[in-house]
Protein backbone atom coordinates (compact mmCIF):
# COMPACT_ATOMS: atom_id res chain seq x y z
CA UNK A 1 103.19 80.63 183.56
CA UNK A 2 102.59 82.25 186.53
CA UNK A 3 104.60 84.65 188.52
CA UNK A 4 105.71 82.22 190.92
CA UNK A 5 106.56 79.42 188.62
CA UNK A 6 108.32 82.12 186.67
CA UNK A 7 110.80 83.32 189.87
CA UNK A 8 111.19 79.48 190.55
CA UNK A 9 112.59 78.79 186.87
CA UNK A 10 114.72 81.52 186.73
CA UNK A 11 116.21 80.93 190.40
CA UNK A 12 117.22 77.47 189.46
CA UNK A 13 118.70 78.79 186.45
CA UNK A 14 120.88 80.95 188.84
CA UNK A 15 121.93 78.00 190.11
CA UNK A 16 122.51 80.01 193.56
CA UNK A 17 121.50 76.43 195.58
CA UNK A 18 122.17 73.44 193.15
CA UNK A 19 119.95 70.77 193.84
CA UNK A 20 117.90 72.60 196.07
CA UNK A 21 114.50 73.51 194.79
CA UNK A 22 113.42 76.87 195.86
CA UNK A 23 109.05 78.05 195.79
CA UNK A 24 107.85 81.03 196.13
CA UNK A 25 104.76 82.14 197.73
CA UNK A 26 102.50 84.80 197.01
CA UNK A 27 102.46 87.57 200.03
CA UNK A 28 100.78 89.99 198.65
CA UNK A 29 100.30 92.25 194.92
CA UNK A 30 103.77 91.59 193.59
CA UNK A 31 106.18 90.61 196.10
CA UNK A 32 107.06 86.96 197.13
CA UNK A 33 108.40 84.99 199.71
CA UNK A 34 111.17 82.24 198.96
CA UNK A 35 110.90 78.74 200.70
CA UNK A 36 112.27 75.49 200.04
CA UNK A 37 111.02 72.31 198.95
CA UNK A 38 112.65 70.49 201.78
CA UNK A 39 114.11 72.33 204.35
CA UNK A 40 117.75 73.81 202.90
CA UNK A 41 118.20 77.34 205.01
CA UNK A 42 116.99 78.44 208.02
CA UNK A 43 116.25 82.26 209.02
CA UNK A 44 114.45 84.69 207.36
CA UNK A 45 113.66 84.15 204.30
CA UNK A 46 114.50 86.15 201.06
CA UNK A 47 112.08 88.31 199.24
CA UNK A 48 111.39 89.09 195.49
CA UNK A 49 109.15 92.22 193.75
CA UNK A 50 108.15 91.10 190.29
CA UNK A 51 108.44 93.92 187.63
CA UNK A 52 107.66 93.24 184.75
CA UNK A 53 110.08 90.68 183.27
CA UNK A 54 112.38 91.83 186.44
CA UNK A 55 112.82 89.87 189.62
CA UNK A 56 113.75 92.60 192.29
CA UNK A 57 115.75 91.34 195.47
CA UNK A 58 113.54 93.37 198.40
CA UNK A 59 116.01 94.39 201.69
CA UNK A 60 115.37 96.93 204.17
CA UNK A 61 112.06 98.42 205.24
CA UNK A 62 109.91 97.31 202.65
CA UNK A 63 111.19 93.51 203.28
CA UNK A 64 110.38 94.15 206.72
CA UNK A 65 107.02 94.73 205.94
CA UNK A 66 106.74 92.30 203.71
CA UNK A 67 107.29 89.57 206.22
CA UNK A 68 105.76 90.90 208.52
CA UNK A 69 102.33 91.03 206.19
CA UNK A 70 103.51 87.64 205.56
CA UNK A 71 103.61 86.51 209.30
CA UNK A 72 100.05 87.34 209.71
CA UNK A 73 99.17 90.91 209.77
CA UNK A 74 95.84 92.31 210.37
CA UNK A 75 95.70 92.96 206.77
CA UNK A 76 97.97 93.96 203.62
CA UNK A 77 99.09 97.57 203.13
CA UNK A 78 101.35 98.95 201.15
CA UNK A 79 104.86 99.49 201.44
CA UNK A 80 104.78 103.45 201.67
CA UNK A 81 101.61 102.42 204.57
CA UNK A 82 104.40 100.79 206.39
CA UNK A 83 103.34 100.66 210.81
CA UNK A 84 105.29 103.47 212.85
CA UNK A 85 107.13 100.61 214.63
CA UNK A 86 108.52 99.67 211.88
CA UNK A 87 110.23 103.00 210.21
């Protein structure tokens, strides 16, 4: 089972959005992006670091960067490699 299909099983056992069905995408190394089957929220979208056996909820700066590797950025960096504008 993949990483994905892992976060996906064990957010529907949360049961945070019954009868929604939630996939997550790959951004980059460990961290993924949350989307929807059909269309359920609208925004920006919630972000996950996979440790281990641990699903981390990502906020601040480093989901910042996160979306915006996700929204097409010249190319993956890390977190700590985070662009000036936005620290």
């Amino acid at each position: 089972m993949t990483d994905a299909e892992r976060l996906e099983k064990w957010y529907a056992e949360q049961n945070l959005l019954p009868g929604v069905k939630s996939i997550f995408k790959n951004v980059y190394g460990n961290y993924y992006v949350q989307g929807h089957e059909k269309p359920a929220l609208y925004g920006v979208p919630d972000v996950y670091k996979v440790e281990g056996d641990n699903f981390i909820f990502v906020t601040g700066k480093e989901k910042e960067h996160v979306l915006w590797v996700y929204a097409g950025s010249p190319e993956p960096i890390r977190p700590e490699d985070v662009p000036d504008f936005l620290k």
